[in-house]
PDB file of N, CA and C in Angstrom:
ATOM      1  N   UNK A   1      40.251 -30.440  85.830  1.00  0.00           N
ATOM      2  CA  UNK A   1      41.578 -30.984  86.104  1.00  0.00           C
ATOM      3  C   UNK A   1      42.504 -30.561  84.968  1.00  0.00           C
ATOM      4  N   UNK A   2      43.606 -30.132  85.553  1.00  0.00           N
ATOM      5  CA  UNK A   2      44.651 -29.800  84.375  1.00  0.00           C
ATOM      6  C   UNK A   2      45.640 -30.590  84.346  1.00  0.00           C
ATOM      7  N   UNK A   3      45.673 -31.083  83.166  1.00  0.00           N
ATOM      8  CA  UNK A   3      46.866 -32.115  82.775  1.00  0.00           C
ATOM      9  C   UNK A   3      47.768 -31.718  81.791  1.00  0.00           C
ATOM     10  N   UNK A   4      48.998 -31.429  82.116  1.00  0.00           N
ATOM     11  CA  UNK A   4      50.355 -30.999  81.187  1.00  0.00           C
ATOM     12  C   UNK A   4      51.633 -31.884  81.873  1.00  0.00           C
ATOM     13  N   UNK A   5      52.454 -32.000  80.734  1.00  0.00           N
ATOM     14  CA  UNK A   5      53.465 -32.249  80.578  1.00  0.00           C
ATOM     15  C   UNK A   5      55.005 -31.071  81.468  1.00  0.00           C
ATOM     16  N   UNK A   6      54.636 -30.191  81.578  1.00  0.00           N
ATOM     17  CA  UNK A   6      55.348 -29.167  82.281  1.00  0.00           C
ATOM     18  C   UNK A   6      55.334 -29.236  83.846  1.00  0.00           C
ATOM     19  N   UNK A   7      56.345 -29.147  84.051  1.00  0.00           N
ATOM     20  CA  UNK A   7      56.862 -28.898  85.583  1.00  0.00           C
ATOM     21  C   UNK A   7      55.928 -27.907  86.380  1.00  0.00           C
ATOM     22  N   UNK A   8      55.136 -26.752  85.615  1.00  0.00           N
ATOM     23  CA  UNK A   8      54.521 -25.866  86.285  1.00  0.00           C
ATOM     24  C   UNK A   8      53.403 -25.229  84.951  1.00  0.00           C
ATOM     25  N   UNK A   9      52.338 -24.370  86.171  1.00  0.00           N
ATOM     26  CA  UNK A   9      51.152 -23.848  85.038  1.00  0.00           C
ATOM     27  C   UNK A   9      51.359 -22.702  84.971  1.00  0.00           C
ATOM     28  N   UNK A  10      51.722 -21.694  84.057  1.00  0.00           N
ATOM     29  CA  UNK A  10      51.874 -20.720  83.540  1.00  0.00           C
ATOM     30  C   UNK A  10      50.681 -20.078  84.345  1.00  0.00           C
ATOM     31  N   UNK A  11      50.595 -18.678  85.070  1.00  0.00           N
ATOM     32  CA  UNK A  11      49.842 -17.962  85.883  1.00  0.00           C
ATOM     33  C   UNK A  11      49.258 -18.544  87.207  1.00  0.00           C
ATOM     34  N   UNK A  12      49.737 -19.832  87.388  1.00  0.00           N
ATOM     35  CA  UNK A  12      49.103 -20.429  88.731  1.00  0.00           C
ATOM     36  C   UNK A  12      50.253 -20.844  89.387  1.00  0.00           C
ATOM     37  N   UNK A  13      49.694 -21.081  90.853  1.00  0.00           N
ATOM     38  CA  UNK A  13      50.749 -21.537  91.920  1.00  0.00           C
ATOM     39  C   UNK A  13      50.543 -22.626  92.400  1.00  0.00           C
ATOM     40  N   UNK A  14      51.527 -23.673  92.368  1.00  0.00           N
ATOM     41  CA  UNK A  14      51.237 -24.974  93.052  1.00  0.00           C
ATOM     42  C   UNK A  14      51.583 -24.588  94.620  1.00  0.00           C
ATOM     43  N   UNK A  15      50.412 -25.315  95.417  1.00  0.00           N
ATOM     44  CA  UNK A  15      50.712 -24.390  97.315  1.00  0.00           C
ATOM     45  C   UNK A  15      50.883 -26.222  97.805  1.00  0.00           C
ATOM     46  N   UNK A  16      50.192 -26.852  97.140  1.00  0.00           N
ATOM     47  CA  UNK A  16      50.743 -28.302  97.506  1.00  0.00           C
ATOM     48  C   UNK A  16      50.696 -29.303  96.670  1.00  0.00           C
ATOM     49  N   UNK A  17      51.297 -30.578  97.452  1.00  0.00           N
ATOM     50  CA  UNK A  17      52.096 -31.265  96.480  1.00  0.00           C
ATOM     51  C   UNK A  17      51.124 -32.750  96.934  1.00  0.00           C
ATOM     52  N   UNK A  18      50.296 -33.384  96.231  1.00  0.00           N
ATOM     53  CA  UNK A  18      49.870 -34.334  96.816  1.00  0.00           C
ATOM     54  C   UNK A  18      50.188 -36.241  96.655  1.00  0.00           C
ATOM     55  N   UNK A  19      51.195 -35.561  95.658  1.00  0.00           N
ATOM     56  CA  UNK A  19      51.974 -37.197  95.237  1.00  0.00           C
ATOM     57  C   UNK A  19      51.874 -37.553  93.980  1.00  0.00           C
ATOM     58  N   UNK A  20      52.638 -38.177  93.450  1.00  0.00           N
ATOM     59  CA  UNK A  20      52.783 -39.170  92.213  1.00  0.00           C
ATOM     60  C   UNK A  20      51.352 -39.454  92.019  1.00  0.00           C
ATOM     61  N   UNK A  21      50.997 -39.822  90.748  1.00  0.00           N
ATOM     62  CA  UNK A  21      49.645 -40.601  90.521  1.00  0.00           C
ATOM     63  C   UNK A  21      50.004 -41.463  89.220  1.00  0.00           C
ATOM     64  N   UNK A  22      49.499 -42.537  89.089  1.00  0.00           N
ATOM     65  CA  UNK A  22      49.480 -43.496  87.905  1.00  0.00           C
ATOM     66  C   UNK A  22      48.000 -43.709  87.376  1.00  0.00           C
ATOM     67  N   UNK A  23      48.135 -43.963  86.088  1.00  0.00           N
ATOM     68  CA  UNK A  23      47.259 -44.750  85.056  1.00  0.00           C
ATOM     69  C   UNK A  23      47.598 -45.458  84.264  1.00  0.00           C
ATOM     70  N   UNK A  24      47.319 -46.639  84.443  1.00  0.00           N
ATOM     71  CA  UNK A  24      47.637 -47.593  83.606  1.00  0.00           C
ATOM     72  C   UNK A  24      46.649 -48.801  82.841  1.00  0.00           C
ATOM     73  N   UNK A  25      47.017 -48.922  81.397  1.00  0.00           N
ATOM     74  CA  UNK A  25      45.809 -49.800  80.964  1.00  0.00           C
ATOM     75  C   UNK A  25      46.691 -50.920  79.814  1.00  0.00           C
ATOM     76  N   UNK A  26      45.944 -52.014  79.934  1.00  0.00           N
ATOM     77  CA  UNK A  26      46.862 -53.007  79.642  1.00  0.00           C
ATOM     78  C   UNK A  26      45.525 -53.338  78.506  1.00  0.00           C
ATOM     79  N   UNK A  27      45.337 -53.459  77.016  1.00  0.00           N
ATOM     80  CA  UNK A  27      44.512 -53.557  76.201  1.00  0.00           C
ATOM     81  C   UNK A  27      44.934 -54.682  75.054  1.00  0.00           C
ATOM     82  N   UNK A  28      44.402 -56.304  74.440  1.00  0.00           N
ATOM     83  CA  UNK A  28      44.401 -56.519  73.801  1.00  0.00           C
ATOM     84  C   UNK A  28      44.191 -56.236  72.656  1.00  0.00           C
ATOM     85  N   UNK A  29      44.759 -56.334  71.363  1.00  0.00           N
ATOM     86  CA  UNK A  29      44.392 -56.187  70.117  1.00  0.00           C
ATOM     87  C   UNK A  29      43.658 -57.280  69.409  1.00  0.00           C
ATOM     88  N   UNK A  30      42.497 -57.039  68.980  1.00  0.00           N
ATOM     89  CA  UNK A  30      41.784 -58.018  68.722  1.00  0.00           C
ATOM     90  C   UNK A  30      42.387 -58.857  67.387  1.00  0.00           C
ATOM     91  N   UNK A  31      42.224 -59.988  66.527  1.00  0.00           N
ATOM     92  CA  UNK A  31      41.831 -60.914  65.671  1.00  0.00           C
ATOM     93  C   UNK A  31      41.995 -60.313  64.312  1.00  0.00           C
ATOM     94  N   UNK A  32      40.786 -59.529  64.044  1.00  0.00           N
ATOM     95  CA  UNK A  32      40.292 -58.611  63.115  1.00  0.00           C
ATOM     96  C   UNK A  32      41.496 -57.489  62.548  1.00  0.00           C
ATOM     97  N   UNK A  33      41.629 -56.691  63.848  1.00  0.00           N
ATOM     98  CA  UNK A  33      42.886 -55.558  63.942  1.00  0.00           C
ATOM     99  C   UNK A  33      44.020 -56.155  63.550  1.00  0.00           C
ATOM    100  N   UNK A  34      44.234 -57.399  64.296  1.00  0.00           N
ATOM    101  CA  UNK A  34      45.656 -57.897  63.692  1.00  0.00           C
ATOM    102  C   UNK A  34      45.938 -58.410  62.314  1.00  0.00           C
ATOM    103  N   UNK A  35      44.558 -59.036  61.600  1.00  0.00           N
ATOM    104  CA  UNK A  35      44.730 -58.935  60.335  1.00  0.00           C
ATOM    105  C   UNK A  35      45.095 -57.920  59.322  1.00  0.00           C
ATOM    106  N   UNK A  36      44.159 -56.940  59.544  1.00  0.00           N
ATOM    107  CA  UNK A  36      44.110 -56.045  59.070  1.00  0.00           C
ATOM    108  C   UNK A  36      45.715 -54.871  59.160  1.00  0.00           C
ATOM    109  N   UNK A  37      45.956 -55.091  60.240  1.00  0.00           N
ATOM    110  CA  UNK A  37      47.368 -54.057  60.476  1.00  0.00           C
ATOM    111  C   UNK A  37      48.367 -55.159  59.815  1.00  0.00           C
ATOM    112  N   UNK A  38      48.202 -56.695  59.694  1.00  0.00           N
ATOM    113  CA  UNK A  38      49.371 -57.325  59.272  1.00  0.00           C
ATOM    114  C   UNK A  38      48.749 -56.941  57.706  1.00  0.00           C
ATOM    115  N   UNK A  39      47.987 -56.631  56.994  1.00  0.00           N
ATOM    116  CA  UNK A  39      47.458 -56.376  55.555  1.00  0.00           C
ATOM    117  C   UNK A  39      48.341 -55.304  55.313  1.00  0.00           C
ATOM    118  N   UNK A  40      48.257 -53.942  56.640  1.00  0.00           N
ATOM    119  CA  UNK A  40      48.479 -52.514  55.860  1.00  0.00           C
ATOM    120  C   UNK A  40      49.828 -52.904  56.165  1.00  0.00           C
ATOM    121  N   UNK A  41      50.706 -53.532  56.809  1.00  0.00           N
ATOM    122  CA  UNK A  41      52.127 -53.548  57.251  1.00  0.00           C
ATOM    123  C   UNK A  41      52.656 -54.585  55.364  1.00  0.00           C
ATOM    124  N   UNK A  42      52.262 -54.812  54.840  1.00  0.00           N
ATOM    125  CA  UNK A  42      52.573 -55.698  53.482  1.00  0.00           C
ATOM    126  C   UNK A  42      52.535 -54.599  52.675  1.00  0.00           C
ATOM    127  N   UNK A  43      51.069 -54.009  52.252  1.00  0.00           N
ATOM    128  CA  UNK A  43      51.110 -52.840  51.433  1.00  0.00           C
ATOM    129  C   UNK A  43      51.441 -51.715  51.618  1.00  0.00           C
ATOM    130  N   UNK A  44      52.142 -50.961  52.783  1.00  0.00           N
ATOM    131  CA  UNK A  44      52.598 -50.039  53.235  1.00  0.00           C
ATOM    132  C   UNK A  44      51.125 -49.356  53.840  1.00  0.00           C
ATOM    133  N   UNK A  45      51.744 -48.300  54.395  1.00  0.00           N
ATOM    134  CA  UNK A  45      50.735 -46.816  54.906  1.00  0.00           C
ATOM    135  C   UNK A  45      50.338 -47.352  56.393  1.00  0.00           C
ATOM    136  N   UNK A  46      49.432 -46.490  56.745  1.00  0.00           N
ATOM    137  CA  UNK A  46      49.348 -46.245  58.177  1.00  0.00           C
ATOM    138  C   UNK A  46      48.200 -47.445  58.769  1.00  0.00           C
ATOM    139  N   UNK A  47      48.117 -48.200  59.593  1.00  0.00           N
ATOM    140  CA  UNK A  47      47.049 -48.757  60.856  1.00  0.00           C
ATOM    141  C   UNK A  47      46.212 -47.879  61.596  1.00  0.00           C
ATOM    142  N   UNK A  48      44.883 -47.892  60.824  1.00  0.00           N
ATOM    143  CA  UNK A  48      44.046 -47.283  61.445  1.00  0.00           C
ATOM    144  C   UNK A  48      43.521 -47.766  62.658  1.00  0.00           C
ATOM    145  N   UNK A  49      43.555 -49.009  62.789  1.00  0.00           N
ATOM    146  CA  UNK A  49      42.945 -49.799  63.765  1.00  0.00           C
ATOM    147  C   UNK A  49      43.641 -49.805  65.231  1.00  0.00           C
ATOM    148  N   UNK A  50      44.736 -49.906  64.751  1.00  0.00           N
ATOM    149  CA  UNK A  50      46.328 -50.170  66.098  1.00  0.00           C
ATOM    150  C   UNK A  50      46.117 -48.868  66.389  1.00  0.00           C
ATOM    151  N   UNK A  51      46.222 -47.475  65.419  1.00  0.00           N
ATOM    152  CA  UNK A  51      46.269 -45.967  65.933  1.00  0.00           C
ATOM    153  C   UNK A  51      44.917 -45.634  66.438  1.00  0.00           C
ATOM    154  N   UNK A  52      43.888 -45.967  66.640  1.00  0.00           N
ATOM    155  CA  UNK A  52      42.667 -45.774  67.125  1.00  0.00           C
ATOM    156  C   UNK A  52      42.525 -46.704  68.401  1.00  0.00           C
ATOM    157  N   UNK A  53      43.141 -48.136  68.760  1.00  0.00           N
ATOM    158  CA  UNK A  53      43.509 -48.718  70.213  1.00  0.00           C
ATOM    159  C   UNK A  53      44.490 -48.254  70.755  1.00  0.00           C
ATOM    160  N   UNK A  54      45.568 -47.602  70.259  1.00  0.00           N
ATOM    161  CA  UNK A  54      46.542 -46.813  71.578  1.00  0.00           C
ATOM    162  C   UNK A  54      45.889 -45.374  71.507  1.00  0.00           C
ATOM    163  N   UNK A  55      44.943 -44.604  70.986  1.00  0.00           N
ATOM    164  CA  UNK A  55      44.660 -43.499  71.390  1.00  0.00           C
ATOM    165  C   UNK A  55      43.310 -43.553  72.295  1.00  0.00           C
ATOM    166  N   UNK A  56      43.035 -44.857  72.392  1.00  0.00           N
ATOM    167  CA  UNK A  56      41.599 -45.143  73.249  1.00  0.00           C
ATOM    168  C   UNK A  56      42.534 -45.490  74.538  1.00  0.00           C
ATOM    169  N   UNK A  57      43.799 -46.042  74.213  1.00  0.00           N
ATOM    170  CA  UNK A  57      44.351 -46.841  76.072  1.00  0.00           C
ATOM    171  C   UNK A  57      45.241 -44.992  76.005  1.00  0.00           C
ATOM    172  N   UNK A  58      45.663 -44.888  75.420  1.00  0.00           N
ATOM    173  CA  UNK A  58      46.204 -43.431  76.275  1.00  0.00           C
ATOM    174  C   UNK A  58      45.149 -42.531  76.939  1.00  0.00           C
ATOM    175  N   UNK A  59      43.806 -42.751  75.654  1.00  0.00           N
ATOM    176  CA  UNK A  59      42.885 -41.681  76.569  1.00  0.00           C
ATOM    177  C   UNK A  59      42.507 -42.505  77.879  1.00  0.00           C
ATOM    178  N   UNK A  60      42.273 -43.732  77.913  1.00  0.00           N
ATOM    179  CA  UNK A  60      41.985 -44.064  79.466  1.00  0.00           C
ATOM    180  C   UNK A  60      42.925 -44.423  80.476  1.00  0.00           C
ATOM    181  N   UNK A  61      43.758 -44.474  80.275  1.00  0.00           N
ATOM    182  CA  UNK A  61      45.505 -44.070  81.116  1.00  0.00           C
ATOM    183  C   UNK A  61      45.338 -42.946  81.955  1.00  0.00           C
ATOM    184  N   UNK A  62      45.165 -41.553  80.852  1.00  0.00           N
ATOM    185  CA  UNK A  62      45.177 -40.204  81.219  1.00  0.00           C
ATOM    186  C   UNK A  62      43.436 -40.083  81.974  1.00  0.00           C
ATOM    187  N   UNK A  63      43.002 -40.534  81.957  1.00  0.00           N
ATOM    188  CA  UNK A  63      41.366 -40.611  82.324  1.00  0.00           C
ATOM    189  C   UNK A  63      41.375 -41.091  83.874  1.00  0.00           C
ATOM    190  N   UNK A  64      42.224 -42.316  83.805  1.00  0.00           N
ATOM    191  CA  UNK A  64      42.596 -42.939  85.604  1.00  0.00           C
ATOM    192  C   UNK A  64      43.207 -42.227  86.123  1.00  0.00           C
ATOM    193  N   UNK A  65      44.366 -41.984  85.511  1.00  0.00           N
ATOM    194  CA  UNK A  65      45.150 -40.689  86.404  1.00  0.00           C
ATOM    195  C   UNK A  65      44.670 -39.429  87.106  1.00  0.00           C
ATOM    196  N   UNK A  66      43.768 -39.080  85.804  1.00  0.00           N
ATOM    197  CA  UNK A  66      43.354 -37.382  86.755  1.00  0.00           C
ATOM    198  C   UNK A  66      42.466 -38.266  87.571  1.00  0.00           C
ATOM    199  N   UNK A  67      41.418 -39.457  87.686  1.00  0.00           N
ATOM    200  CA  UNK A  67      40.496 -39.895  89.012  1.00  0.00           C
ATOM    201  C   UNK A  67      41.454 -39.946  89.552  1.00  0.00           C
ATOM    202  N   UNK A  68      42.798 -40.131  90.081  1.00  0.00           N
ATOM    203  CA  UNK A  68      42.959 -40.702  90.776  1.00  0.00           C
ATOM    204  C   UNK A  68      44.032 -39.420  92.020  1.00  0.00           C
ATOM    205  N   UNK A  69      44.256 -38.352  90.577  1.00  0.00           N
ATOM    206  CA  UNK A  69      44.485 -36.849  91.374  1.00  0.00           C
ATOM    207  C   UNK A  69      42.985 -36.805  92.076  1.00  0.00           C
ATOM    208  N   UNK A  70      42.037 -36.430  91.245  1.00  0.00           N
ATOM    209  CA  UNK A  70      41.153 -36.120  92.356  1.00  0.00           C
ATOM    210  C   UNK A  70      40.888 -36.600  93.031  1.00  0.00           C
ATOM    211  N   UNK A  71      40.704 -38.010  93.416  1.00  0.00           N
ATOM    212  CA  UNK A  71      40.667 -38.641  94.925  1.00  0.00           C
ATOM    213  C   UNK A  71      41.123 -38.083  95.864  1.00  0.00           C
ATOM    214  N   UNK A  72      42.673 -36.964  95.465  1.00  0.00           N
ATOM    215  CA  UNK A  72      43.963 -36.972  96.359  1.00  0.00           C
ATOM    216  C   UNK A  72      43.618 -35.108  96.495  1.00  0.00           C
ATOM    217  N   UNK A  73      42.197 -35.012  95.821  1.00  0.00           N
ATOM    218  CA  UNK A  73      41.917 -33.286  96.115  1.00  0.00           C
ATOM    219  C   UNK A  73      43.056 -32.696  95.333  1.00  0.00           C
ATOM    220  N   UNK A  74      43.546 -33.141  94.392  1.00  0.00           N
ATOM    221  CA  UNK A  74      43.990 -32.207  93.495  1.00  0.00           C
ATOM    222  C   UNK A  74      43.360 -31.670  92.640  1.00  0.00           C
ATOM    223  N   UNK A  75      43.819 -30.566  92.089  1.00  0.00           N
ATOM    224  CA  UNK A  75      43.136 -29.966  91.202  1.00  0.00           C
ATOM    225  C   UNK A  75      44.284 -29.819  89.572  1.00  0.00           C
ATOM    226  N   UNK A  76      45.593 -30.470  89.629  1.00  0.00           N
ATOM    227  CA  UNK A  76      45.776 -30.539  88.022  1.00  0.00           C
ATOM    228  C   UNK A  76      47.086 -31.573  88.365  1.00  0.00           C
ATOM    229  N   UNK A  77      47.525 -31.779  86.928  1.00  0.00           N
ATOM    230  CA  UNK A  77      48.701 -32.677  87.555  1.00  0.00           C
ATOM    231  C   UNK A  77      50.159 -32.710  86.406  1.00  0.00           C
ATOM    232  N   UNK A  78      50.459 -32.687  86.748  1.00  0.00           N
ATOM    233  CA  UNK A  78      51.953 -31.749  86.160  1.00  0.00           C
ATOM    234  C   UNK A  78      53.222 -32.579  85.951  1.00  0.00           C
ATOM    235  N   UNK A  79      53.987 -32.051  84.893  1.00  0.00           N
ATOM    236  CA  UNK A  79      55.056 -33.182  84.607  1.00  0.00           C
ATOM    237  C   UNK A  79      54.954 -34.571  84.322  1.00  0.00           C
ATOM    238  N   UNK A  80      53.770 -34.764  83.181  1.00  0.00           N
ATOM    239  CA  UNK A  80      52.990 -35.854  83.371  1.00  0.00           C
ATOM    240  C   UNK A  80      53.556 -36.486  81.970  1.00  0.00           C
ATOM    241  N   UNK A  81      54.534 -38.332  81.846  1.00  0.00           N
ATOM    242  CA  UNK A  81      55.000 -38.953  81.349  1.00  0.00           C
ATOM    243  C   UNK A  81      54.207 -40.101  80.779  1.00  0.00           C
ATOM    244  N   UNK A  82      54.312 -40.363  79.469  1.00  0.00           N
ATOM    245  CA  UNK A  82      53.261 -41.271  78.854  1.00  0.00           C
ATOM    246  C   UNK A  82      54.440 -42.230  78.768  1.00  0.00           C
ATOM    247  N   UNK A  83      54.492 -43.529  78.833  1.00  0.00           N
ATOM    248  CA  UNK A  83      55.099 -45.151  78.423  1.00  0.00           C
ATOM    249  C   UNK A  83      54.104 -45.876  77.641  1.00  0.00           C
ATOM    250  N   UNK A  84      54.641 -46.342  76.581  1.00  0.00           N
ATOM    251  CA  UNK A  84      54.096 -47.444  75.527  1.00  0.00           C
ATOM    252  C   UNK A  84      54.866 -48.717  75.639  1.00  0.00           C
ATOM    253  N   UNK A  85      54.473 -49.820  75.779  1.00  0.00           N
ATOM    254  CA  UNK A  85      55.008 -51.174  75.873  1.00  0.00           C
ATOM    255  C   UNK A  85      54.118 -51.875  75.399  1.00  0.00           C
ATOM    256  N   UNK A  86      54.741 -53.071  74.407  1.00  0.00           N
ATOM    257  CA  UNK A  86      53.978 -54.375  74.126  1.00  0.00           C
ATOM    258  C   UNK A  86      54.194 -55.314  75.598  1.00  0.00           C
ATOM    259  N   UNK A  87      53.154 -56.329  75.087  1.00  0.00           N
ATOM    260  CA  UNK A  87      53.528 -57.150  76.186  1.00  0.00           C
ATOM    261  C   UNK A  87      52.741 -59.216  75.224  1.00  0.00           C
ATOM    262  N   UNK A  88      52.556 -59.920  75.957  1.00  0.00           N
ATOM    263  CA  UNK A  88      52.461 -61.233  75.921  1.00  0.00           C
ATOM    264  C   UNK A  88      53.484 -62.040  75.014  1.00  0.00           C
ATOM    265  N   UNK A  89      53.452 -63.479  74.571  1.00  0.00           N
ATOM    266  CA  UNK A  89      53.915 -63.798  73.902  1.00  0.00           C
ATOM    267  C   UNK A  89      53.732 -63.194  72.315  1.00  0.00           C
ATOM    268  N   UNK A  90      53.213 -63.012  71.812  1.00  0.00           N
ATOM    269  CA  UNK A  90      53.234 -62.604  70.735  1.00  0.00           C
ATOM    270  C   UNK A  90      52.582 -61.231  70.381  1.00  0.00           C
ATOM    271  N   UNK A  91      53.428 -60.138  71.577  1.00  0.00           N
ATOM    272  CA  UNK A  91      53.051 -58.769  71.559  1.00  0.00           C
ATOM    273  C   UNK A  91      52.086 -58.508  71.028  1.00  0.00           C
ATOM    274  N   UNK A  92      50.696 -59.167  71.575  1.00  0.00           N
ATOM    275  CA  UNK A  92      49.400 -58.893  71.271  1.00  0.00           C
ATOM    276  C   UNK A  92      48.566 -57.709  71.897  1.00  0.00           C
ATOM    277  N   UNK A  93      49.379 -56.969  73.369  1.00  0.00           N
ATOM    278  CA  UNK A  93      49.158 -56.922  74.221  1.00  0.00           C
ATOM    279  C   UNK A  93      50.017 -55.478  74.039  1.00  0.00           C
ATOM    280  N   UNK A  94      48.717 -54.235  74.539  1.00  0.00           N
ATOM    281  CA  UNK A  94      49.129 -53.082  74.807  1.00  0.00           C
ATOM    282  C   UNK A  94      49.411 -52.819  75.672  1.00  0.00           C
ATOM    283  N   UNK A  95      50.444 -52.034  76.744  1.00  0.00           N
ATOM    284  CA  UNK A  95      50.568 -51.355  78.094  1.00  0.00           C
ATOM    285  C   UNK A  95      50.699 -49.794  78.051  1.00  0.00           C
ATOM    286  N   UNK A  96      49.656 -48.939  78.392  1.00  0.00           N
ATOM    287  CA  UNK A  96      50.043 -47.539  78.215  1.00  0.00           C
ATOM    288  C   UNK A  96      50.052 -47.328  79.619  1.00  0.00           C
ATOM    289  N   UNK A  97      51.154 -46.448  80.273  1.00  0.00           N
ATOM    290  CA  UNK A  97      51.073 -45.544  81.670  1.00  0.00           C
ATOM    291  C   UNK A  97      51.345 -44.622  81.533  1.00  0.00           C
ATOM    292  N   UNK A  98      50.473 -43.609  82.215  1.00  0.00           N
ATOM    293  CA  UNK A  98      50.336 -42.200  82.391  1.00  0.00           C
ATOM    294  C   UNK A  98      50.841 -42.273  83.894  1.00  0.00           C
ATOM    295  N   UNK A  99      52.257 -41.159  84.047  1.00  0.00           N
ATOM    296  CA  UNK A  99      52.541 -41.002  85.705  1.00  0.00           C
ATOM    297  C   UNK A  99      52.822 -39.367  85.763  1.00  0.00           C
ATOM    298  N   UNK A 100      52.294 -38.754  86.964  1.00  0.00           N
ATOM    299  CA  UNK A 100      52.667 -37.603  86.849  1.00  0.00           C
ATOM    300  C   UNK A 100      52.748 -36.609  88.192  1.00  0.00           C
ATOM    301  N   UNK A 101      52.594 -35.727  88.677  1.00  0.00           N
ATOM    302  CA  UNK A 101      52.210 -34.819  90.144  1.00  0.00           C
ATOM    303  C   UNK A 101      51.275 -34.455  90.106  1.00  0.00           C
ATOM    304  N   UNK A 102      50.513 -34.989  91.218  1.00  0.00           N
ATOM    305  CA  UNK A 102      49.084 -34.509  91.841  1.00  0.00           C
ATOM    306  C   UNK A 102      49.184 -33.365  92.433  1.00  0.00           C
ATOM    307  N   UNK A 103      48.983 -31.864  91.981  1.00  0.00           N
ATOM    308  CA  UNK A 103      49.180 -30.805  92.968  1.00  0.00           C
ATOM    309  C   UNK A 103      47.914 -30.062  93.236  1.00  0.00           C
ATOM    310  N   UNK A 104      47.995 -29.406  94.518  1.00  0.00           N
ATOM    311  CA  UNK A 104      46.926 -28.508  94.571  1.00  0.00           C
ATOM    312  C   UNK A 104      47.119 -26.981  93.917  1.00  0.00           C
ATOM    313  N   UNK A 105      46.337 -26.017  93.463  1.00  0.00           N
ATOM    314  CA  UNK A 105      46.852 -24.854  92.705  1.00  0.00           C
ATOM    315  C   UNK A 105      45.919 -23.900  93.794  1.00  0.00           C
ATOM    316  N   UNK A 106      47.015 -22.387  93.796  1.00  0.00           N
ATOM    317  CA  UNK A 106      46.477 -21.529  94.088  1.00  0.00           C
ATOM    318  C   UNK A 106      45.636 -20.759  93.666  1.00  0.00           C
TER     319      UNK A 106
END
């Protein structure tokens, strides 16, 4: 499955178009993580913990999506938009969606 951000694949032909597809994953931040990221957010520098849970919900965002091209017999999916959102009362709460075109290639 090919997944890009581009309207089209350089040497291939899209011959059909099989629809929009979504992935979406909605991931708590644990207890631990939130200590720890409220620690590095005091002493400055980077959250290893927070940057290692949105690169686990983007990878399974982008992971539902292409299942869910291939369900639809596609073979890559194109023009494909990532969204980051907090969510609950006390933005504990990750939302990543992956949306993009399910196409078939020549």
């Amino acid at each position: 499955m090919i997944l890009t951000t581009t309207p089209t694949i350089e040497g291939r032909t899209i011959t059909e178009y099989k629809g929009v597809v979504f992935g979406e994953v909605i991931a708590g931040v644990d207890f631990l993580k939130d200590i720890a990221a409220s620690l590095r957010n005091f002493v400055g520098g980077r959250s290893a913990s927070y940057e290692e849970e949105l690169i686990n919900a983007r990878a399974a965002a982008m992971g539902e999506m292409s299942d869910r091209a291939k369900a639809k017999g596609a073979d890559a999916v194109v023009g494909i938009d990532i969204d980051y959102e907090v969510l609950g009362s006390n933005n504990g709460m990750l939302m990543v969606t992956a949306s993009g075109t399910a196409v078939k290639l020549g």
